[in-house]
N, C-alpha and C. Protein backbone atom coordinates (compact mmCIF):
# COMPACT_ATOMS: atom_id res chain seq x y z
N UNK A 1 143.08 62.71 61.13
CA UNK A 1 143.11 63.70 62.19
C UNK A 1 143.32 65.08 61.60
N UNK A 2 142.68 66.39 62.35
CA UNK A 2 142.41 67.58 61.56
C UNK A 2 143.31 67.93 62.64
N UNK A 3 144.21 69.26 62.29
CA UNK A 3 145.07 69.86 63.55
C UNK A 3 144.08 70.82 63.89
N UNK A 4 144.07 71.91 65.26
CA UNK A 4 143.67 73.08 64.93
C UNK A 4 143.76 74.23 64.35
N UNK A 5 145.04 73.99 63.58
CA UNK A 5 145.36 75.06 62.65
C UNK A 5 144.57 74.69 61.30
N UNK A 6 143.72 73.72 60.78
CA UNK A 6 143.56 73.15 59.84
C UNK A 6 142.16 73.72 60.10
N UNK A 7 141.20 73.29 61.07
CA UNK A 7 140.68 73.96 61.40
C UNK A 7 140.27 75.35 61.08
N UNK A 8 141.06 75.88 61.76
CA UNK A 8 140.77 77.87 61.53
C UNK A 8 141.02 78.13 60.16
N UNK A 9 141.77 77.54 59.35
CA UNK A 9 142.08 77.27 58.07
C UNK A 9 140.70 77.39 57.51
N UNK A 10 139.98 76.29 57.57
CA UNK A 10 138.83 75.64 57.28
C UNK A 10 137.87 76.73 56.96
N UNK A 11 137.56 77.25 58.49
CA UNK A 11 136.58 78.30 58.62
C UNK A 11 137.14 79.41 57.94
N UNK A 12 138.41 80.06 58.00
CA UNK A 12 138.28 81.27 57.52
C UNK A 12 138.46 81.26 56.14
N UNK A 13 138.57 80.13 55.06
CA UNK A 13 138.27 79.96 54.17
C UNK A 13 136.91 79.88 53.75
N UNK A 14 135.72 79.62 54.75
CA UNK A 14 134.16 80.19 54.22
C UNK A 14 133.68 81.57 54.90
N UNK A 15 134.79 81.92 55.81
CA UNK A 15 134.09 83.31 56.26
C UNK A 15 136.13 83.96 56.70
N UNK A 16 136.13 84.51 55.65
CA UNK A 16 137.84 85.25 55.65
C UNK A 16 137.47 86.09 56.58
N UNK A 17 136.66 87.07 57.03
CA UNK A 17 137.37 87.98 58.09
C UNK A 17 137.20 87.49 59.45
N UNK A 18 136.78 85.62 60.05
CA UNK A 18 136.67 85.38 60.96
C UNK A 18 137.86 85.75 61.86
N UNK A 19 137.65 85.52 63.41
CA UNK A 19 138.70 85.39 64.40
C UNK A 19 138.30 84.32 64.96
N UNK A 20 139.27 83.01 64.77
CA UNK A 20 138.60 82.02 65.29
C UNK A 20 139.71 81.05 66.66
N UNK A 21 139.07 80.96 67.47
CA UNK A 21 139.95 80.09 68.50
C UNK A 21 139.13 79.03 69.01
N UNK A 22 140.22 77.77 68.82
CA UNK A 22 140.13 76.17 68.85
C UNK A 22 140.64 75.60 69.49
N UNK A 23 139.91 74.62 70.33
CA UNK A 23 140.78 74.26 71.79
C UNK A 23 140.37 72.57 70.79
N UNK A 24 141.23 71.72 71.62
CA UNK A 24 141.45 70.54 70.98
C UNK A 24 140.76 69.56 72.24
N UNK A 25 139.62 69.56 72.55
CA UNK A 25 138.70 68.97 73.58
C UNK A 25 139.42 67.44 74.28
N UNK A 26 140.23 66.72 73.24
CA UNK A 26 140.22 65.43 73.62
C UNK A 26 141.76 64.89 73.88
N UNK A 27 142.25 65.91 72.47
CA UNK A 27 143.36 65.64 72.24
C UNK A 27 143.82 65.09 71.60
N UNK A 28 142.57 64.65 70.71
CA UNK A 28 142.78 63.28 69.58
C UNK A 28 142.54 64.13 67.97
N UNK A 29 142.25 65.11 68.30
CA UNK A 29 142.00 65.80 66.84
C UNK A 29 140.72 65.53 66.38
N UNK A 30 139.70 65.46 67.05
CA UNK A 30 138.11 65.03 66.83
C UNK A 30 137.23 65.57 67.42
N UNK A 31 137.33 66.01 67.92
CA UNK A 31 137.15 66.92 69.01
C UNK A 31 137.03 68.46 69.35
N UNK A 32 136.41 69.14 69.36
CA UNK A 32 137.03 70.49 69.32
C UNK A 32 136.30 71.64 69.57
N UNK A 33 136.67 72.56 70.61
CA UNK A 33 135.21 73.58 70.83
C UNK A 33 136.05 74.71 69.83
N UNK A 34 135.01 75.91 69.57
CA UNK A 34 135.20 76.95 68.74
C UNK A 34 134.61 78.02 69.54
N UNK A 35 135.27 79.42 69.20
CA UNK A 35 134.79 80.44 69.06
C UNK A 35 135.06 81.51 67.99
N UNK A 36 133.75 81.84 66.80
CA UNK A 36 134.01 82.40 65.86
C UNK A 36 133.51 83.63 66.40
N UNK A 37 134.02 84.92 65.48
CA UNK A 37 133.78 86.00 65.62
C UNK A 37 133.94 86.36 64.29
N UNK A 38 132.80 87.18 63.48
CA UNK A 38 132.94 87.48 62.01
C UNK A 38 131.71 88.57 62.08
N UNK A 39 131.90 89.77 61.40
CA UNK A 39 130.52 90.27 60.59
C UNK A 39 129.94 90.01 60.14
N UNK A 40 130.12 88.68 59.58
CA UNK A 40 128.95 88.32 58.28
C UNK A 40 127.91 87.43 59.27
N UNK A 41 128.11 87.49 60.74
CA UNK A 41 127.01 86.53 61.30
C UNK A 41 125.72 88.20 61.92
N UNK A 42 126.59 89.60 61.20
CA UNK A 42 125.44 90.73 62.02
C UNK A 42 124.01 89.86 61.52
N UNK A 43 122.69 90.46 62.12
CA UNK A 43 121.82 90.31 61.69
C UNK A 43 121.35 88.97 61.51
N UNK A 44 121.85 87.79 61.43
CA UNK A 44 121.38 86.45 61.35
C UNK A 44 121.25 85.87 62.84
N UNK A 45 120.77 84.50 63.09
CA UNK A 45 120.11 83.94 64.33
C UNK A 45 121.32 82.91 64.44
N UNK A 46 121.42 82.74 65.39
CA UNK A 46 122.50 81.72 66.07
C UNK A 46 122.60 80.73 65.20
N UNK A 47 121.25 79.78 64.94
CA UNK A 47 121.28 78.76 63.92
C UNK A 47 121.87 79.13 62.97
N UNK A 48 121.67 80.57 62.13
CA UNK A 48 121.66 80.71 60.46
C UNK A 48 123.49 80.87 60.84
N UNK A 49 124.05 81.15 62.02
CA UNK A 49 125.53 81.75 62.49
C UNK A 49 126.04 80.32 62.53
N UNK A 50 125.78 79.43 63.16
CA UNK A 50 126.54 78.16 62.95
C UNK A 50 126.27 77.89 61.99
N UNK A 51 125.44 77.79 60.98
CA UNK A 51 125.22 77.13 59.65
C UNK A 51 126.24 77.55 58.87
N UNK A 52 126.61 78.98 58.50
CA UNK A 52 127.74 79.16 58.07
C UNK A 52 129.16 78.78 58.56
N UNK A 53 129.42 78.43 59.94
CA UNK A 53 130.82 77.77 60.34
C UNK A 53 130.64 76.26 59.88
N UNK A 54 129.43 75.69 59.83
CA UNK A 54 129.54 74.37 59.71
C UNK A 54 129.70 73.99 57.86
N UNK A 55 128.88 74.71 57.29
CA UNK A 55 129.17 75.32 55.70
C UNK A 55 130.46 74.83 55.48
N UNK A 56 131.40 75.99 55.84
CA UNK A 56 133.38 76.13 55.97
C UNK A 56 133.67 74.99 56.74
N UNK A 57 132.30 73.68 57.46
CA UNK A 57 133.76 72.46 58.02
C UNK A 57 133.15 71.38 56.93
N UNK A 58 132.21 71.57 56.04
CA UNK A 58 131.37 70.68 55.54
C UNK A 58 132.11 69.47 55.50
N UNK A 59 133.19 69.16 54.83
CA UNK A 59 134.13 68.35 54.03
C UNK A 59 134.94 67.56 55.06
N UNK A 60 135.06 68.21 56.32
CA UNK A 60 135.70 67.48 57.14
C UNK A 60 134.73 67.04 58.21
N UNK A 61 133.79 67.34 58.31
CA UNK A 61 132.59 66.72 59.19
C UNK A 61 131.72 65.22 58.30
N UNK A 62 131.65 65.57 57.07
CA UNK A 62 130.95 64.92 56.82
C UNK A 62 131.81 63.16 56.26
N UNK A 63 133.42 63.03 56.70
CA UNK A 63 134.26 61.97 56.45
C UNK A 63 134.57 62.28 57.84
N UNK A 64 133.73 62.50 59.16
CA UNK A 64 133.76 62.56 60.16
C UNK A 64 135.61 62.46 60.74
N UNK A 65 136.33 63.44 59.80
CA UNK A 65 137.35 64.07 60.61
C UNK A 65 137.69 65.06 61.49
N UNK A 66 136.01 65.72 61.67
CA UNK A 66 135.93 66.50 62.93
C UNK A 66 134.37 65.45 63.29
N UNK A 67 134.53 64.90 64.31
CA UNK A 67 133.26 64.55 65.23
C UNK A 67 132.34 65.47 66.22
N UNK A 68 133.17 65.87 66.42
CA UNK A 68 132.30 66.80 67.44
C UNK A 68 132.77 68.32 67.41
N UNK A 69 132.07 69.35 67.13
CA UNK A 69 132.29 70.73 67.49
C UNK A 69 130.97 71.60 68.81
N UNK A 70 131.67 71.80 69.27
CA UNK A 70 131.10 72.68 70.29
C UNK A 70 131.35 74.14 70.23
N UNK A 71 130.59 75.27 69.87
CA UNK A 71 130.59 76.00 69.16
C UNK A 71 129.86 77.57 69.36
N UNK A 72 130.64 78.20 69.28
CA UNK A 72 129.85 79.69 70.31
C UNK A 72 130.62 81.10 68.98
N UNK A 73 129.22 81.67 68.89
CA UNK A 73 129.52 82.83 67.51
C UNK A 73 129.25 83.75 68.13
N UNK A 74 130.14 85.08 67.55
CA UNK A 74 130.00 86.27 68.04
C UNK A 74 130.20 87.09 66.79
N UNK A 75 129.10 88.25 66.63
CA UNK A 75 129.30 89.96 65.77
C UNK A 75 130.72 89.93 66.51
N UNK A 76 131.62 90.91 65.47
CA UNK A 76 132.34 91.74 66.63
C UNK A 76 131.84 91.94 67.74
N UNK A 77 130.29 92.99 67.64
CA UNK A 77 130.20 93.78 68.67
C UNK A 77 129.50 93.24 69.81
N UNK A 78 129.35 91.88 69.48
CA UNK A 78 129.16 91.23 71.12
C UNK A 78 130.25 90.28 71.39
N UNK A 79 131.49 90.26 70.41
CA UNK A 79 132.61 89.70 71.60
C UNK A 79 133.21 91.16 72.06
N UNK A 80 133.05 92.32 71.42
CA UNK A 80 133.72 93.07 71.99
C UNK A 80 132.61 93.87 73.46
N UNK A 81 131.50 93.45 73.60
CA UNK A 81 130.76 93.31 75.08
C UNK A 81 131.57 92.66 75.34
N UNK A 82 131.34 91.11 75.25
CA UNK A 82 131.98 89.88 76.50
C UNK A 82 132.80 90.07 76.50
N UNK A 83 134.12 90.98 76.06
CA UNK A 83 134.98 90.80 76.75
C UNK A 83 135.86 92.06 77.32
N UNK A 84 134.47 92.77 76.99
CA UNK A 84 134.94 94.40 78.01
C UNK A 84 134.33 93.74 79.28
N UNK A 85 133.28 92.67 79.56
CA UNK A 85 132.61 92.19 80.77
C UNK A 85 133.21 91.65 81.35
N UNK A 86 133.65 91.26 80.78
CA UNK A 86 134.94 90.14 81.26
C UNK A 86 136.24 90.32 82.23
């Protein structure tokens, strides 16, 4: 079982200036939606943006200690839209 601190761990060890928040979907530690926010996703496509969060879970996805991520990326400057919209 991965905590969610292990988690954000995870990621901001392949992308350090992320902001990342992790809800624990099940409750079982397998489970887990995300929302990253980093610069290094300016300019790339949603795919090439999760490819890099999934990159930073490689090791724990692939000894399927995270099963499922559900998963939503943001530039700064479109979480800082959604959540002036907000």
């Amino acid at each position: 079982m991965v905590t969610p601190s292990q988690v954000i761990e995870m990621i901001q060890g392949g992308l350090p200036d992320a902001r990342v928040q992790i809800d624990d979907l099940t409750g079982g530690g397998d489970h887990y939606q995300a929302i990253v926010v980093s610069a290094a996703f300016e300019g790339k496509t949603r795919v090439k943006q999760h490819q890099l969060v999934y990159g930073a879970l490689q090791q724990a996805m692939a000894t399927e200690e995270i099963h499922a991520l559900a998963l939503q990326t943001f530039t700064p400057a479109e979480w800082e839209a959604k959540t002036q919209a907000a």
